[in-house]
N, C-alpha and C. Protein backbone atom coordinates (compact mmCIF):
# COMPACT_ATOMS: atom_id res chain seq x y z
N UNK A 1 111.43 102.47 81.07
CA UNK A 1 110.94 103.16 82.25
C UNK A 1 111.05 104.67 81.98
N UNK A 2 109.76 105.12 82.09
CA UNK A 2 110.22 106.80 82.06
C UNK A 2 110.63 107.60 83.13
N UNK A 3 111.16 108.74 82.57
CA UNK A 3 111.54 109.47 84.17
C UNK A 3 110.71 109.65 84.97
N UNK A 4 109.30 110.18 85.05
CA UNK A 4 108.90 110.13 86.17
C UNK A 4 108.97 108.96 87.25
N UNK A 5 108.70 107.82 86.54
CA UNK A 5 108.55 106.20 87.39
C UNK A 5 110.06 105.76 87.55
N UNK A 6 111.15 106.68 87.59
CA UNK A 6 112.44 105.87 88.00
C UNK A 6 112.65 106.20 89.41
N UNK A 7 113.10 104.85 90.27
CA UNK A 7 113.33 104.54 90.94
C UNK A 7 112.26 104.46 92.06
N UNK A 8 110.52 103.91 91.40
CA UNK A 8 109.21 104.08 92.32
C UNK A 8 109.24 102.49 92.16
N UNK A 9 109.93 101.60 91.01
CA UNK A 9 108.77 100.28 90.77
C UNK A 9 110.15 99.17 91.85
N UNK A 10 110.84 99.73 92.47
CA UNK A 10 111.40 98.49 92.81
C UNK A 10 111.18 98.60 94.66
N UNK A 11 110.73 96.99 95.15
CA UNK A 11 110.09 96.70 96.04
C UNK A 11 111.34 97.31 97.12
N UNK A 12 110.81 98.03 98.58
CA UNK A 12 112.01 98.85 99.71
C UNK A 12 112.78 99.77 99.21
N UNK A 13 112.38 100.19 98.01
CA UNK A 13 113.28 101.50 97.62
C UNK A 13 112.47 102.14 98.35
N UNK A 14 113.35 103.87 98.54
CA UNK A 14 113.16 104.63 99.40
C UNK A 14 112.87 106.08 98.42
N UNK A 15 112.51 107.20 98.22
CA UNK A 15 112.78 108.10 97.55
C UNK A 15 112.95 109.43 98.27
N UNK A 16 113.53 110.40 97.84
CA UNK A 16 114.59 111.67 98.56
C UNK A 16 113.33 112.46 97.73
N UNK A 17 113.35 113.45 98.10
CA UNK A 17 112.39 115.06 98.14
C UNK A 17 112.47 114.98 96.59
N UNK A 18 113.85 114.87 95.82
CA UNK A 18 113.73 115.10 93.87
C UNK A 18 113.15 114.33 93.52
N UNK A 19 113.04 112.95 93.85
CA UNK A 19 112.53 111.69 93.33
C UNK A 19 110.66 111.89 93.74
N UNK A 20 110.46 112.31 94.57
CA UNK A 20 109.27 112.31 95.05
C UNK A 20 108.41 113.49 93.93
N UNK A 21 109.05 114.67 94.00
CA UNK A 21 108.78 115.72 92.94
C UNK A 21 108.31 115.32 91.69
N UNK A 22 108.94 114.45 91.41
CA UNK A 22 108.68 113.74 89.56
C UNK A 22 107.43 112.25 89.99
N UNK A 23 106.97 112.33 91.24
CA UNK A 23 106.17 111.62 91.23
C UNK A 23 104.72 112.34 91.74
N UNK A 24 104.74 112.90 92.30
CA UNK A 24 103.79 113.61 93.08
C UNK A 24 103.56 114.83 92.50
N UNK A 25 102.43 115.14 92.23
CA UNK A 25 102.39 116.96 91.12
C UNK A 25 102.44 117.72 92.11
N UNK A 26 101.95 117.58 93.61
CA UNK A 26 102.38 118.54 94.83
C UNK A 26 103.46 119.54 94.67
N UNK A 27 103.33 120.63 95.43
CA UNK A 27 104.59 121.58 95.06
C UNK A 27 104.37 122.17 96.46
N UNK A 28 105.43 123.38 97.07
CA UNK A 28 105.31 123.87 98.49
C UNK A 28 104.21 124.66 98.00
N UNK A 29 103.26 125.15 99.20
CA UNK A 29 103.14 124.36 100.32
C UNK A 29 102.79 123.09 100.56
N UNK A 30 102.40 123.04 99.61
CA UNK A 30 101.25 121.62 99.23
C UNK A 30 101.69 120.53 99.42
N UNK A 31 103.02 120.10 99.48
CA UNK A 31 103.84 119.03 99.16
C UNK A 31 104.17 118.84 101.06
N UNK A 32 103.47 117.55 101.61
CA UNK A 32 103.58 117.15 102.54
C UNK A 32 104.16 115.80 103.12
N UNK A 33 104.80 115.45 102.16
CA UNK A 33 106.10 113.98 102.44
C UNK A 33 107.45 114.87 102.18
N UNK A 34 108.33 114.77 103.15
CA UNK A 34 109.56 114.71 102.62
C UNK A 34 110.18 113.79 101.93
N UNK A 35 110.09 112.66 102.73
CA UNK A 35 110.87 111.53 102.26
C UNK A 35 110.08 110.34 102.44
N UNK A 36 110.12 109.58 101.40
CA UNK A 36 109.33 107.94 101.30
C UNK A 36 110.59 107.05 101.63
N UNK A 37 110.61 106.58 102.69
CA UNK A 37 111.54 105.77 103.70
C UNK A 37 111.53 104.38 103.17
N UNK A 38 110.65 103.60 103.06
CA UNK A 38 110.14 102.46 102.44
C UNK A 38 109.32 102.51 101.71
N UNK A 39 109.16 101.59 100.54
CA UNK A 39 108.14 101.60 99.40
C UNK A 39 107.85 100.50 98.53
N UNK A 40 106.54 99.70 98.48
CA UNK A 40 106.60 98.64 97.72
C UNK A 40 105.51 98.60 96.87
N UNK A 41 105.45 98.70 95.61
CA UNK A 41 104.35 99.33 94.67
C UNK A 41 103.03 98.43 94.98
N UNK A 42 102.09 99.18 95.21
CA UNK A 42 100.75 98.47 95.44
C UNK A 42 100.85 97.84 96.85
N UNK A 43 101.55 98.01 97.62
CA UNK A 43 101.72 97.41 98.72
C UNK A 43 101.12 98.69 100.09
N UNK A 44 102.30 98.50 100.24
CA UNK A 44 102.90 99.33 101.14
C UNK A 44 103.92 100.81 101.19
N UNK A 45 104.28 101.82 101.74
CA UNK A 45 104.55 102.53 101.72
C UNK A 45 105.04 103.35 103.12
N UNK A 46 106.20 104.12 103.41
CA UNK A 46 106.19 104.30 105.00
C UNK A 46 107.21 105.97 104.30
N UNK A 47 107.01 106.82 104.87
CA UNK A 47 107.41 108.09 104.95
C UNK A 47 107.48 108.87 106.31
N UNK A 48 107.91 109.99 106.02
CA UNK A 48 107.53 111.60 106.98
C UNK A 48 107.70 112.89 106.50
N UNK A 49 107.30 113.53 107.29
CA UNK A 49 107.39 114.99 107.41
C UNK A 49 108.11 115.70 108.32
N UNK A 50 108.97 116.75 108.07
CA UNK A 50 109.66 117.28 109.41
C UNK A 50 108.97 118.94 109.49
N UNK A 51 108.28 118.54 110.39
CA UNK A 51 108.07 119.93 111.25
C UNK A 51 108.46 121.17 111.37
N UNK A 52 108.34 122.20 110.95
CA UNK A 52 109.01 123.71 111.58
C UNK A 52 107.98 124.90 111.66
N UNK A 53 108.10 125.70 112.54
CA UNK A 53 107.69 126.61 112.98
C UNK A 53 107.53 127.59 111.44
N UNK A 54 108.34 126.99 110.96
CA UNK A 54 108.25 127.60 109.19
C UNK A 54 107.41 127.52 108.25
N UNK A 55 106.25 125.77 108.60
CA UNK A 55 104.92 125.91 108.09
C UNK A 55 104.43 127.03 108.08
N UNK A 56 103.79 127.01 106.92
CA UNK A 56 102.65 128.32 106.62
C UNK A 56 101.49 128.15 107.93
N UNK A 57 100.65 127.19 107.75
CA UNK A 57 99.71 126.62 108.77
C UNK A 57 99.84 126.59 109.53
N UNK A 58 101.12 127.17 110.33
CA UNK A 58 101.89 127.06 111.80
C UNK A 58 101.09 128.71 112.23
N UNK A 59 101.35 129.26 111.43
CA UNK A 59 101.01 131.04 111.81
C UNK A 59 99.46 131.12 112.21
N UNK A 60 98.70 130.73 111.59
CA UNK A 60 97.12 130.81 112.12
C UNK A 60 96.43 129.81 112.85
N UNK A 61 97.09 128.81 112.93
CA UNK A 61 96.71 127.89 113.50
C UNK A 61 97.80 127.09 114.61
N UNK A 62 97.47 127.68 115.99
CA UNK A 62 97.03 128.88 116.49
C UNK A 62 97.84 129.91 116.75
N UNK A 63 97.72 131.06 116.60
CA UNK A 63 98.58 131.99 117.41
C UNK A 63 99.27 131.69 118.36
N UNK A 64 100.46 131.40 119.00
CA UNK A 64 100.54 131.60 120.59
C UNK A 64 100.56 130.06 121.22
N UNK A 65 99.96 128.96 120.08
CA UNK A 65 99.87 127.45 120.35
C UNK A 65 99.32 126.45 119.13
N UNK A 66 100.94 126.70 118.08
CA UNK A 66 100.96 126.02 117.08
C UNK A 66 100.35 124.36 117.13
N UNK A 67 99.48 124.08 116.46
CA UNK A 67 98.78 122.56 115.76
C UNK A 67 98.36 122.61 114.46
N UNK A 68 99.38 120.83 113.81
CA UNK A 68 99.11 120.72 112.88
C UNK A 68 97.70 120.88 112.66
N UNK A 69 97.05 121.24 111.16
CA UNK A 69 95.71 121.20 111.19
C UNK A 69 95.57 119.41 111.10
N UNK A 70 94.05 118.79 111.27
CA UNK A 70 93.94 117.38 111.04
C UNK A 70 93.58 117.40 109.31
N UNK A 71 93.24 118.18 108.92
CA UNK A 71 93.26 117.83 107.05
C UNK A 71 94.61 118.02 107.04
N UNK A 72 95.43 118.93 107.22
CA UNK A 72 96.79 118.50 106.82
C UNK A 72 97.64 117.38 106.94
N UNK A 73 97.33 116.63 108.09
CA UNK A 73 97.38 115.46 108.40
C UNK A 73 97.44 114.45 107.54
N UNK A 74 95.72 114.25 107.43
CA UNK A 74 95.41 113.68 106.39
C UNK A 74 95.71 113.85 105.00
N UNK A 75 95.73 115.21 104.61
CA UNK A 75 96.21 115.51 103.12
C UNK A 75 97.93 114.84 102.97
N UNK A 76 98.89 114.91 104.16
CA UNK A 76 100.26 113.68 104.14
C UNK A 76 99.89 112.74 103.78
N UNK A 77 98.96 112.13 104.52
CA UNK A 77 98.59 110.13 104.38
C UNK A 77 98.27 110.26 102.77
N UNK A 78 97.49 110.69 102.29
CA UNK A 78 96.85 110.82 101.28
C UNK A 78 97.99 110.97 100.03
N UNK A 79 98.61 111.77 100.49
CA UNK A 79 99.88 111.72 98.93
C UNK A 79 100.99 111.26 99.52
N UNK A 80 101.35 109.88 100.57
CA UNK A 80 101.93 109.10 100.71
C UNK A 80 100.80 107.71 100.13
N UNK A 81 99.56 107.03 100.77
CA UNK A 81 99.41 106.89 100.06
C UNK A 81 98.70 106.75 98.72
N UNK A 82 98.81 107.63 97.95
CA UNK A 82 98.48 108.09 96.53
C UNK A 82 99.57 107.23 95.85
N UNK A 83 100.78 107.57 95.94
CA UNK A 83 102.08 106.42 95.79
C UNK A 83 102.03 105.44 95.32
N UNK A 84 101.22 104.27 96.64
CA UNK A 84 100.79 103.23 96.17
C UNK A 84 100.00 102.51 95.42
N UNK A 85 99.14 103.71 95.28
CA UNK A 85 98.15 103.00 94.50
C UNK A 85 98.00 102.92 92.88
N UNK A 86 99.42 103.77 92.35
CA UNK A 86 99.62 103.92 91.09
C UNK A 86 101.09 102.81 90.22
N UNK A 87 100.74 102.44 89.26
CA UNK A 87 101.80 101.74 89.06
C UNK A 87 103.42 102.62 88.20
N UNK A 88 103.92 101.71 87.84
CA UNK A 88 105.40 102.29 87.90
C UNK A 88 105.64 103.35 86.43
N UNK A 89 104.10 103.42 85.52
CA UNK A 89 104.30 104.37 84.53
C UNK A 89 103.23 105.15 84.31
N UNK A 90 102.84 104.99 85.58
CA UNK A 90 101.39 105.63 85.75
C UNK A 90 101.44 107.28 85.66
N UNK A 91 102.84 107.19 86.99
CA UNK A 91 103.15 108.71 87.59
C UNK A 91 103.14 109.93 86.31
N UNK A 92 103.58 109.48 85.19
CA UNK A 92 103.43 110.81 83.94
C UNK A 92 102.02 111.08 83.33
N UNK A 93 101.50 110.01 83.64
CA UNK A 93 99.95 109.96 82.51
C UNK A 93 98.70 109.94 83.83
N UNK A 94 98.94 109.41 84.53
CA UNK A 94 97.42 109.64 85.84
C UNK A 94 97.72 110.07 86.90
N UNK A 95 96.79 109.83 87.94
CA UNK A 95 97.09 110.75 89.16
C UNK A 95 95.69 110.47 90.13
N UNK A 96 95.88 110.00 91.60
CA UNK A 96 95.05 109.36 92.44
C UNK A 96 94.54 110.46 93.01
N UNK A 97 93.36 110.66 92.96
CA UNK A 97 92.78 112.12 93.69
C UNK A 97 91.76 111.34 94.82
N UNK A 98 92.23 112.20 96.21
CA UNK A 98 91.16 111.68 97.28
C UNK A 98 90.13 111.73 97.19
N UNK A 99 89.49 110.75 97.18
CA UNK A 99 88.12 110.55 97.23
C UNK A 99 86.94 110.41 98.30
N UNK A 100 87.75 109.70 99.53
CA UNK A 100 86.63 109.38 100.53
C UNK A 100 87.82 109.26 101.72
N UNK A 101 87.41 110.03 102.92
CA UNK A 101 88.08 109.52 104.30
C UNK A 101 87.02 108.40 105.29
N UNK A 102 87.46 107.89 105.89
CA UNK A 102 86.57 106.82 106.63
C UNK A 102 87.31 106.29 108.06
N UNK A 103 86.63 106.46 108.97
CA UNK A 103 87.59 105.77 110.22
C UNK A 103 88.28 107.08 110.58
N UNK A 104 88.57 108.66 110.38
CA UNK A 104 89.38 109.46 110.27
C UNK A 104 89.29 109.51 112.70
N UNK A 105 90.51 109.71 112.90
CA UNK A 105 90.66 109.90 114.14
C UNK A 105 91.75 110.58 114.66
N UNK A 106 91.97 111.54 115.29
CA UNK A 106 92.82 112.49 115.51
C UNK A 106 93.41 112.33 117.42
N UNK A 107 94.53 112.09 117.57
CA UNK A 107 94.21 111.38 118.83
C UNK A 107 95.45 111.88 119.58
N UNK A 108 96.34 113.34 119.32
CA UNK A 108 97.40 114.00 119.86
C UNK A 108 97.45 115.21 119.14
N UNK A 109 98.18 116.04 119.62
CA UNK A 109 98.39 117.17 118.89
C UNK A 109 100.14 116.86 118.27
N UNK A 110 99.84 117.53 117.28
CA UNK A 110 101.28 117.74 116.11
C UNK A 110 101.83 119.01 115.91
N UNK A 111 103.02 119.34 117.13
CA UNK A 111 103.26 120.60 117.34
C UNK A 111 105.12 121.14 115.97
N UNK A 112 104.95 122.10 116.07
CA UNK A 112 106.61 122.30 115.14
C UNK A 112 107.21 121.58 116.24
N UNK A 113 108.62 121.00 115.19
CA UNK A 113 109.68 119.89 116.02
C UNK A 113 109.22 118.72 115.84
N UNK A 114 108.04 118.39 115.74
CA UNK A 114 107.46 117.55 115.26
C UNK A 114 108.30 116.40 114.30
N UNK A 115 108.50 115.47 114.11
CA UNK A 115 108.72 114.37 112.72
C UNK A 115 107.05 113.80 112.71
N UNK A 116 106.17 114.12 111.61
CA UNK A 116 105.29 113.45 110.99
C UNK A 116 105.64 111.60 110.77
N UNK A 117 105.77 110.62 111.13
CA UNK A 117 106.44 109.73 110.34
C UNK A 117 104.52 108.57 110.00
N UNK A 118 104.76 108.50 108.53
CA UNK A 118 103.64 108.09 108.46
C UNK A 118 104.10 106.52 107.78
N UNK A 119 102.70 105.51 107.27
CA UNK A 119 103.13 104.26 106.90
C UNK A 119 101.11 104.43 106.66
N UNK A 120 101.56 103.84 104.90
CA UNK A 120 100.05 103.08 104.34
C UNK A 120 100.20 101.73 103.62
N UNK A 121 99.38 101.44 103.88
CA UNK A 121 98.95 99.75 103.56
C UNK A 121 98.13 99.67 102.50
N UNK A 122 97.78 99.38 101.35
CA UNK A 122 96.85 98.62 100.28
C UNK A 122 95.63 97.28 101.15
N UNK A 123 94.61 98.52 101.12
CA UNK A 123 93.49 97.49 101.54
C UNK A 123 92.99 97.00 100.33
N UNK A 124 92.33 97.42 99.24
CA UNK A 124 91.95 96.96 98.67
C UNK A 124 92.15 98.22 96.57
N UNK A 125 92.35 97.05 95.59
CA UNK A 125 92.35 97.67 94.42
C UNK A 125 91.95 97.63 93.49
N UNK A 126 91.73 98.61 92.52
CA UNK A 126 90.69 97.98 91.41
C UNK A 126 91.18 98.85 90.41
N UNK A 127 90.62 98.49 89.37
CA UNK A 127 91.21 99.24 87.78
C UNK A 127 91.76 101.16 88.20
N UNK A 128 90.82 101.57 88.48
CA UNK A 128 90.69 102.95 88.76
C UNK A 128 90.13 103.60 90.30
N UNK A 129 90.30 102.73 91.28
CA UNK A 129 89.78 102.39 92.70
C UNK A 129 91.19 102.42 93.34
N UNK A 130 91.50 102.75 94.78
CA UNK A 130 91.89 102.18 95.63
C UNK A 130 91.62 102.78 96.53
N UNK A 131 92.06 101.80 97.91
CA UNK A 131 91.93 101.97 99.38
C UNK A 131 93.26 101.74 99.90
N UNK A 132 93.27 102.97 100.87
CA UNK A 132 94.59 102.17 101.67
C UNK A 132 94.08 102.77 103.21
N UNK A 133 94.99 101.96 104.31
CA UNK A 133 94.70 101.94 105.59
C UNK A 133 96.21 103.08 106.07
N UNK A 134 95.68 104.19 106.71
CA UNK A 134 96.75 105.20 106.70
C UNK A 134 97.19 105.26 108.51
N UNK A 135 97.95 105.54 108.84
CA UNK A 135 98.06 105.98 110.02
C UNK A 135 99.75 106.67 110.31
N UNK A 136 99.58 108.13 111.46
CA UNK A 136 100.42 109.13 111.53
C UNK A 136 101.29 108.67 112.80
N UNK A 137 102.21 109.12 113.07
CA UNK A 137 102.49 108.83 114.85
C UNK A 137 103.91 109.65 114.74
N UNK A 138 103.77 110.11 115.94
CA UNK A 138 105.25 111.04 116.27
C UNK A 138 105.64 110.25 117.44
N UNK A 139 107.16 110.32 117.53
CA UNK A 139 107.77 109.84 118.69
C UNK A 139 106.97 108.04 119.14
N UNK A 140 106.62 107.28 118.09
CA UNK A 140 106.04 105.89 117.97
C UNK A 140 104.48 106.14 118.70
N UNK A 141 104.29 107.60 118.90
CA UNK A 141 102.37 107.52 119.41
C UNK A 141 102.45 107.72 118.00
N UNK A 142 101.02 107.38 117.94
CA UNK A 142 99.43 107.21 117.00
C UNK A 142 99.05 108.93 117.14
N UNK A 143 99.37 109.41 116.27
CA UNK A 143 98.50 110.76 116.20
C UNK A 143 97.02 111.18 115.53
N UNK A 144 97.39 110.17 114.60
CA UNK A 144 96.31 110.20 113.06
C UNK A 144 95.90 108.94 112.33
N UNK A 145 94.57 108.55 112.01
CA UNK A 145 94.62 106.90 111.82
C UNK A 145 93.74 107.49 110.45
N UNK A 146 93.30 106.93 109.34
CA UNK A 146 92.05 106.83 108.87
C UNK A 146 92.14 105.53 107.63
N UNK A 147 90.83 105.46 106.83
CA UNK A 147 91.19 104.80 106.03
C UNK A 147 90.45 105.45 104.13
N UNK A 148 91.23 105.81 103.44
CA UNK A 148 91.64 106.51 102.47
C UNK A 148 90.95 105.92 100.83
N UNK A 149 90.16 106.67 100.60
CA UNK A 149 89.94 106.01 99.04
C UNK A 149 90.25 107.44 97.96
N UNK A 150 90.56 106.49 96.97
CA UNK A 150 91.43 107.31 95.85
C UNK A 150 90.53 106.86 94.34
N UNK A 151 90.43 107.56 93.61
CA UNK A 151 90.16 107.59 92.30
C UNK A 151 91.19 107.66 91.25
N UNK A 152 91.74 107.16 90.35
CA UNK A 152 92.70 107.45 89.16
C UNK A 152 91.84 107.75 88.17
N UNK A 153 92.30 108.94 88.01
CA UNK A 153 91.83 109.24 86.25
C UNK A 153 93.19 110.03 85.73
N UNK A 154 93.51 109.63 84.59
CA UNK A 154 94.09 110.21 83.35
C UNK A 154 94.30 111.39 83.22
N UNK A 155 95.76 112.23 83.33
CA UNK A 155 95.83 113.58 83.25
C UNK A 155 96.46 114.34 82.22
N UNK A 156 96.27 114.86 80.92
CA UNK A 156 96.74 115.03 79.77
C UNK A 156 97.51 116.35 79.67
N UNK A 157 98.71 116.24 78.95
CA UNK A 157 99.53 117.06 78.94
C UNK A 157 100.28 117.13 80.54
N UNK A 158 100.50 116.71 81.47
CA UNK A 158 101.09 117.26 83.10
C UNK A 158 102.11 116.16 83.45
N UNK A 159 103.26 116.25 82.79
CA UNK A 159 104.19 115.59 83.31
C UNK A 159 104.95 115.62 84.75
N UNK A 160 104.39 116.24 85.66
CA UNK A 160 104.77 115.75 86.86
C UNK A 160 106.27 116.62 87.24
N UNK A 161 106.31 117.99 86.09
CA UNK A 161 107.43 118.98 85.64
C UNK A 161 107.13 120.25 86.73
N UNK A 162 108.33 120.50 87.70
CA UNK A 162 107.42 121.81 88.51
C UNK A 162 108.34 123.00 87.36
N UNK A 163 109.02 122.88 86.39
CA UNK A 163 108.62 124.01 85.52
C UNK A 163 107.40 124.41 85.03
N UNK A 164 106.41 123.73 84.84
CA UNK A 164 105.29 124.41 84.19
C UNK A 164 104.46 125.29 84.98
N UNK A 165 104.97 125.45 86.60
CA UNK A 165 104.56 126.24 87.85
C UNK A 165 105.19 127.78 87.19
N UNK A 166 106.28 127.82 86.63
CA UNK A 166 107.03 128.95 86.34
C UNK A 166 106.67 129.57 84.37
N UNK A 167 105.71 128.92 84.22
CA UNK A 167 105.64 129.78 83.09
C UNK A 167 104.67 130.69 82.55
């Protein structure tokens, strides 16, 4: 098992902000899961985000009456699950890039204080394909629903290292 894929391939593991880092090439701001709560490769997947007035995206949007944006939203579901749809030695050598939103529905506002808590499902998979069924909810409402397609292709030289941000 290499380092990036330790501790992604075993079914209800959970992963903490370091573990997620060596899986996800995301970096701040960009990096919109804190924590993957539940996790079952190709399955399923359940995370969140915690909220603060400290988002970047908090300042312009809006002045005076902070909301999450809805691509930011979506860009969470999306690299929660991205997760799933890769297998357990995938994370050093490929990488699931969004491809298609479908069903996308926005149905509360997502203010700071906020917990994001999200959960994706594996609709459907294929060699270099997947789908998953995404949906957002704060405080157990439904904020954000859609359903998510991903592409894998092969990424050479990018180990999934946020040193190479610093050189």
């Amino acid at each position: 098992m290499t380092e990036q894929s330790e501790g992604v391939n075993e079914a209800a593991s959970s992963m903490d902000i370091l573990k997620l880092m060596k899986v996800l090439p995301h970096r701040y701001p960009m990096l919109l899961v804190d924590r993957i709560t539940h996790f079952e490769m190709h399955e399923r997947a359940t995370g969140y985000k915690n909220l603060s007035m400290n988002e970047q995206f908090f300042q312009g949007h809006f002045p005076g009456q902070p909301l999450m944006p809805g691509v930011y939203m979506i860009e969470a579901l999306a690299q929660l699950g991205g997760t799933i749809i890769l297998g357990p030695d995938d994370f050093s050598r490929r990488i699931a890039f969004l491809t298609g939103i479908d069903k996308a529905k926005f149905r509360r506002p997502v203010v700071p204080g906020d917990r994001l808590d999200m959960e994706t499902t594996r609709l459907r998979l294929r060699t270099n394909m997947g789908w998953v069924k995404a949906e957002a909810r704060v405080d157990g409402k439904l904020v954000c629903s859609a359903e998510l397609m991903f592409s894998v292709s092969e990424v050479a030289n990018f180990g999934m290292d946020a040193a190479v941000l610093h050189e």
